[in-house]
N, C-alpha and C. Protein backbone atom coordinates (compact mmCIF):
# COMPACT_ATOMS: atom_id res chain seq x y z
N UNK A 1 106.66 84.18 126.11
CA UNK A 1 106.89 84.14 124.69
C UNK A 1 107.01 82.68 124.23
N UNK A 2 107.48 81.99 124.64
CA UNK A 2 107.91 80.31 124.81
C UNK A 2 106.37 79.39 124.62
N UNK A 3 105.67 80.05 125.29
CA UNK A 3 104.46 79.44 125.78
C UNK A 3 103.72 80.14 124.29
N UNK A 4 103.50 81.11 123.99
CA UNK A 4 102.90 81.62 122.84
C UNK A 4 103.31 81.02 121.59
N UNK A 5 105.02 80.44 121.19
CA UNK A 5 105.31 79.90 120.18
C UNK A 5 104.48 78.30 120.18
N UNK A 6 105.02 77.90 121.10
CA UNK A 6 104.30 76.48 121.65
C UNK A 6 103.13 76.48 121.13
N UNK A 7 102.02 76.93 121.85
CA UNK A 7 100.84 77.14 120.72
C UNK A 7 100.63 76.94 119.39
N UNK A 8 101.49 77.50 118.76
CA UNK A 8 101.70 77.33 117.03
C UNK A 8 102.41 76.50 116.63
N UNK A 9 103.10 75.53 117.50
CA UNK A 9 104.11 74.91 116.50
C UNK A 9 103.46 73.34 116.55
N UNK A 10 103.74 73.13 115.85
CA UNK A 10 102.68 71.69 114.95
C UNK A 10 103.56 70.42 116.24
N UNK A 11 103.34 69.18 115.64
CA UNK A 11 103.91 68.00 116.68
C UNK A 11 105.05 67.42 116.20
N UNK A 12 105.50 68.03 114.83
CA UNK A 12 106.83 67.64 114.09
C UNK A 12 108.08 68.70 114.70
N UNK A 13 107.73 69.90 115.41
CA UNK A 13 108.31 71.11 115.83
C UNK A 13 108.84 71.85 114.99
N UNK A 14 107.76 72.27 113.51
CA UNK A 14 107.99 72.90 112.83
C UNK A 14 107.02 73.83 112.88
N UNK A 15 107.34 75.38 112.10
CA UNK A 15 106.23 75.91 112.14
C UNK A 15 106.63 77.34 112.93
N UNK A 16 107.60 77.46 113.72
CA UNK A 16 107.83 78.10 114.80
C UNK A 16 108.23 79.21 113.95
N UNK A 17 109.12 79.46 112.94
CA UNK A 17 109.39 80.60 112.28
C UNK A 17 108.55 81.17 111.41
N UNK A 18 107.67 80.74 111.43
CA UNK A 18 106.30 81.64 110.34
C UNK A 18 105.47 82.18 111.71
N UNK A 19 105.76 81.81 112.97
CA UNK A 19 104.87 82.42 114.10
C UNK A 19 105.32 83.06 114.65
N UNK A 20 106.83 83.50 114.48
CA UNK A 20 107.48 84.49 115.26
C UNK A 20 107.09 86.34 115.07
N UNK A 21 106.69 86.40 113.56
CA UNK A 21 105.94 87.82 113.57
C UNK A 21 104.59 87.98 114.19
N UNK A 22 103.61 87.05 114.32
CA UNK A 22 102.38 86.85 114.83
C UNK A 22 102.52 87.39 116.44
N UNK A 23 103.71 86.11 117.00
CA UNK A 23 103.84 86.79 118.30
C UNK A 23 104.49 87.89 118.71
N UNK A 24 105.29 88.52 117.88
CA UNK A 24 106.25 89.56 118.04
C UNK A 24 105.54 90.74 118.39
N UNK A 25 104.08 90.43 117.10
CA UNK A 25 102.82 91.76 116.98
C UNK A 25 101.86 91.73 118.26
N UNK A 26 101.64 90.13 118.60
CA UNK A 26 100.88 90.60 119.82
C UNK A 26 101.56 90.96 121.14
N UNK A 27 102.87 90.56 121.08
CA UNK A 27 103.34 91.16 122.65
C UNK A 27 103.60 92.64 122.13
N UNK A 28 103.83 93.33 121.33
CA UNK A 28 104.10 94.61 120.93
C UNK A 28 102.84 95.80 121.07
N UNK A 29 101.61 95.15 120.98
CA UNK A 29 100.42 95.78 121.09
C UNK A 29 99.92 95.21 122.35
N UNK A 30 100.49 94.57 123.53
CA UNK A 30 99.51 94.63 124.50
C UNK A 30 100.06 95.43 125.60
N UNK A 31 98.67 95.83 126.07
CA UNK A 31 99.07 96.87 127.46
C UNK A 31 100.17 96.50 128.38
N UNK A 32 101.37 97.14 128.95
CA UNK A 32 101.82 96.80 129.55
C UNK A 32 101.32 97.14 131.71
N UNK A 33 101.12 96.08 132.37
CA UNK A 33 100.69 96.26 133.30
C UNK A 33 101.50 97.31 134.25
N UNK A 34 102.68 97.23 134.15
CA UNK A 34 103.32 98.02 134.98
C UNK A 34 103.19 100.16 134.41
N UNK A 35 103.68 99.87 132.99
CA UNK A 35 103.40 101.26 132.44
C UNK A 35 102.17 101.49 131.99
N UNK A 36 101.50 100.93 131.45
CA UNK A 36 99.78 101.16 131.34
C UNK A 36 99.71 101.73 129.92
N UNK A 37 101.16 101.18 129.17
CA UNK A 37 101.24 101.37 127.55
C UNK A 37 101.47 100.02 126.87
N UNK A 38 100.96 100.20 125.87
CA UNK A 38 101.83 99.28 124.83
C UNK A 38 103.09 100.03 124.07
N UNK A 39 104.15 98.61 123.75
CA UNK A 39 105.73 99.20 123.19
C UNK A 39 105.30 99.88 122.22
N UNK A 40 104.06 99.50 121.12
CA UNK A 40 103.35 100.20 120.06
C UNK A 40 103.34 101.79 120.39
N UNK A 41 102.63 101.60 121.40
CA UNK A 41 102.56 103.37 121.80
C UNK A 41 103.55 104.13 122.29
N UNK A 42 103.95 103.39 122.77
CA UNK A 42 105.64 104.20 123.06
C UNK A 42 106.44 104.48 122.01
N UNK A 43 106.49 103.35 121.32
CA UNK A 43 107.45 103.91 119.87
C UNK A 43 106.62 104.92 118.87
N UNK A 44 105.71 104.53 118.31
CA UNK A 44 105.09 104.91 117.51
C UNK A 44 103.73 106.36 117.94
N UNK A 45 103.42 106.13 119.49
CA UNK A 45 102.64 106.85 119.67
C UNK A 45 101.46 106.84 119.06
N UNK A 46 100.90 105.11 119.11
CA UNK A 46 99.27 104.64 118.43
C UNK A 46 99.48 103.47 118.69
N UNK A 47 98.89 102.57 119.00
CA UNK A 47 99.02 100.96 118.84
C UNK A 47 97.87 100.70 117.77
N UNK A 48 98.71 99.89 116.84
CA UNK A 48 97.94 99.56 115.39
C UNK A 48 96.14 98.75 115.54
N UNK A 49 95.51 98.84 114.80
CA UNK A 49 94.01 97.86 115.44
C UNK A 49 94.47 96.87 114.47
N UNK A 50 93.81 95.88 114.93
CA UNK A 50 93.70 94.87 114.90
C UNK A 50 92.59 94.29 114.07
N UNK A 51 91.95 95.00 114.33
CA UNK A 51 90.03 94.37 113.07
C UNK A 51 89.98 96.00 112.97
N UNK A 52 89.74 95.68 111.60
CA UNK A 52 89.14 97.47 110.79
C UNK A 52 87.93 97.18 111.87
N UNK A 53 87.67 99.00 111.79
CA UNK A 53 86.03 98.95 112.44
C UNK A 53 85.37 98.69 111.46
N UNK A 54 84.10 98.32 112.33
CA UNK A 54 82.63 97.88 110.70
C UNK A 54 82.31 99.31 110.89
N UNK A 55 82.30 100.44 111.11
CA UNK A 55 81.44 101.40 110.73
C UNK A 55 82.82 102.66 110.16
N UNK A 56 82.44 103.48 109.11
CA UNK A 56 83.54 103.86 108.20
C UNK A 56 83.89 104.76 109.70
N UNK A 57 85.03 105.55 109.91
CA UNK A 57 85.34 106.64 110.64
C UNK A 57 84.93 107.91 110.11
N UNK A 58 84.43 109.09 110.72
CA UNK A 58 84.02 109.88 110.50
C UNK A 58 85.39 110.77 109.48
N UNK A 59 85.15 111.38 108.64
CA UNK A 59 86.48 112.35 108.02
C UNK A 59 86.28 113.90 109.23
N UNK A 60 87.53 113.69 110.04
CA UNK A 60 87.63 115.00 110.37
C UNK A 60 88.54 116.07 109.85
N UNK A 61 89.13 116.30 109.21
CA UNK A 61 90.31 117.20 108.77
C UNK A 61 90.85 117.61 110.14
N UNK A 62 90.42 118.26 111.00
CA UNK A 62 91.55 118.43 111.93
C UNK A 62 92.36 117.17 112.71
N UNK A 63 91.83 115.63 112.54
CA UNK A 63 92.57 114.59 113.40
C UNK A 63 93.31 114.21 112.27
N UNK A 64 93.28 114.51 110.92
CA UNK A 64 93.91 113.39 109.98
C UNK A 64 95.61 114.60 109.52
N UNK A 65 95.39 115.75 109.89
CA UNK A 65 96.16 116.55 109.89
C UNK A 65 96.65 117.29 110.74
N UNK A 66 97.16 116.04 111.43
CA UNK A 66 97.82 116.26 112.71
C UNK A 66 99.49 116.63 112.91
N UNK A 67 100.08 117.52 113.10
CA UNK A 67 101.29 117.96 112.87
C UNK A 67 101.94 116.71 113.31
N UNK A 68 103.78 117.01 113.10
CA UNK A 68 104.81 116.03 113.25
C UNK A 68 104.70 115.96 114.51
N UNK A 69 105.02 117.61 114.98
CA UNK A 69 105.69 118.19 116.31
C UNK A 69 104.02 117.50 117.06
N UNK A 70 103.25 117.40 117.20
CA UNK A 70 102.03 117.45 118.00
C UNK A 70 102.10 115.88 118.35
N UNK A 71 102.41 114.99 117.26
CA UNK A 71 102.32 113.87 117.69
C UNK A 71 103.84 112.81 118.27
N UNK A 72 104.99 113.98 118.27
CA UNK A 72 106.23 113.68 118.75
C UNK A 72 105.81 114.75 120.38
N UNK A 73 105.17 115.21 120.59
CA UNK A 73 104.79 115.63 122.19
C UNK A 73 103.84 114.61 122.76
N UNK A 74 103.09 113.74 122.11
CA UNK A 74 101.73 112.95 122.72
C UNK A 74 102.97 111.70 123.21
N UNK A 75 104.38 110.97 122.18
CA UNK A 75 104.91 109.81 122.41
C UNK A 75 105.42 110.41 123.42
N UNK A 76 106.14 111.39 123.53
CA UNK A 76 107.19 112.27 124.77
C UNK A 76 106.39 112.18 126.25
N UNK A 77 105.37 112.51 125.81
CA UNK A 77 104.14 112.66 127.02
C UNK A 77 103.81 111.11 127.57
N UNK A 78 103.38 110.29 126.86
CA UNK A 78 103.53 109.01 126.86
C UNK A 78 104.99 108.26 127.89
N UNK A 79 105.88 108.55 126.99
CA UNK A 79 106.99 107.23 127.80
C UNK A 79 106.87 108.50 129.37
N UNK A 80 107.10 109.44 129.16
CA UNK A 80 107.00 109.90 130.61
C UNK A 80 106.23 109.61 131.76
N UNK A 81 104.96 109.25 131.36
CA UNK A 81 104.12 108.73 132.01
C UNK A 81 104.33 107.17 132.35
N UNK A 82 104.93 106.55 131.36
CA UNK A 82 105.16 105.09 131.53
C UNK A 82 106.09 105.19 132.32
N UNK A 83 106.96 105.92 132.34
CA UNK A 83 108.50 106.26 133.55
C UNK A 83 107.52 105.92 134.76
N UNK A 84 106.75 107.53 134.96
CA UNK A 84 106.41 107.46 136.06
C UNK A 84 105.02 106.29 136.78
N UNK A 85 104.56 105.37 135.87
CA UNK A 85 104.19 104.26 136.56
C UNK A 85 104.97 103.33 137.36
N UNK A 86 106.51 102.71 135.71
CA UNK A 86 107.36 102.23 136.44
C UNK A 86 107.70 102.50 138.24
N UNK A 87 108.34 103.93 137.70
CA UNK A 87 108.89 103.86 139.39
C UNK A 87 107.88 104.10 140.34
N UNK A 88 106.47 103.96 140.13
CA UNK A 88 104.94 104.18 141.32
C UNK A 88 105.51 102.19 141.22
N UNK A 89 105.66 101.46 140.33
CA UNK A 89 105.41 100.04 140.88
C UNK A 89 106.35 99.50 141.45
N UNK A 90 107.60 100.06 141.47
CA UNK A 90 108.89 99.69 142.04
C UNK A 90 108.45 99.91 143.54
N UNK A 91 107.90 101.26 143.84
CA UNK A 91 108.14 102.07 145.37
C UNK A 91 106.89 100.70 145.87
């Protein structure tokens, strides 16, 4: 994280608090090596994009009306799985 602010902060050592959401968003959306999630997907159950796509998304009605309960089983399903990487990288 240290090393990521560094990057942004000018040679006066200002600058560092307008870069703290920048980096906050990219360690939050990147894969984590050990669980094979991002914190994005764990909390939220999606990690946000980053560049709109160039081509529109198709309208499906059944993905855009996706129940509460359906997508509070995909995060549930999720950290469980991140559990069980954790303790596959511990052993």
């Amino acid at each position: 994280m240290i090393q990521a602010i560094r990057y942004h902060v000018d040679i006066m050592q200002e600058g560092w608090v307008k870069t703290l959401p920048r980096v906050r968003f990219a360690i939050m959306n990147t894969v984590n090596v050990s669980t094979g999630f991002s914190p994005f997907q764990l909390k939220t159950g999606r990690s946000p994009k980053v560049i709109p796509p160039l081509l529109p998304l198709p309208r499906n009605p059944t993905d855009v009306e996706t129940s509460a309960r359906e997508i509070i089983d995909k995060i549930e399903l999720d950290v469980k799985q991140a559990q069980d990487a954790l303790t596959a990288a511990k052993i």
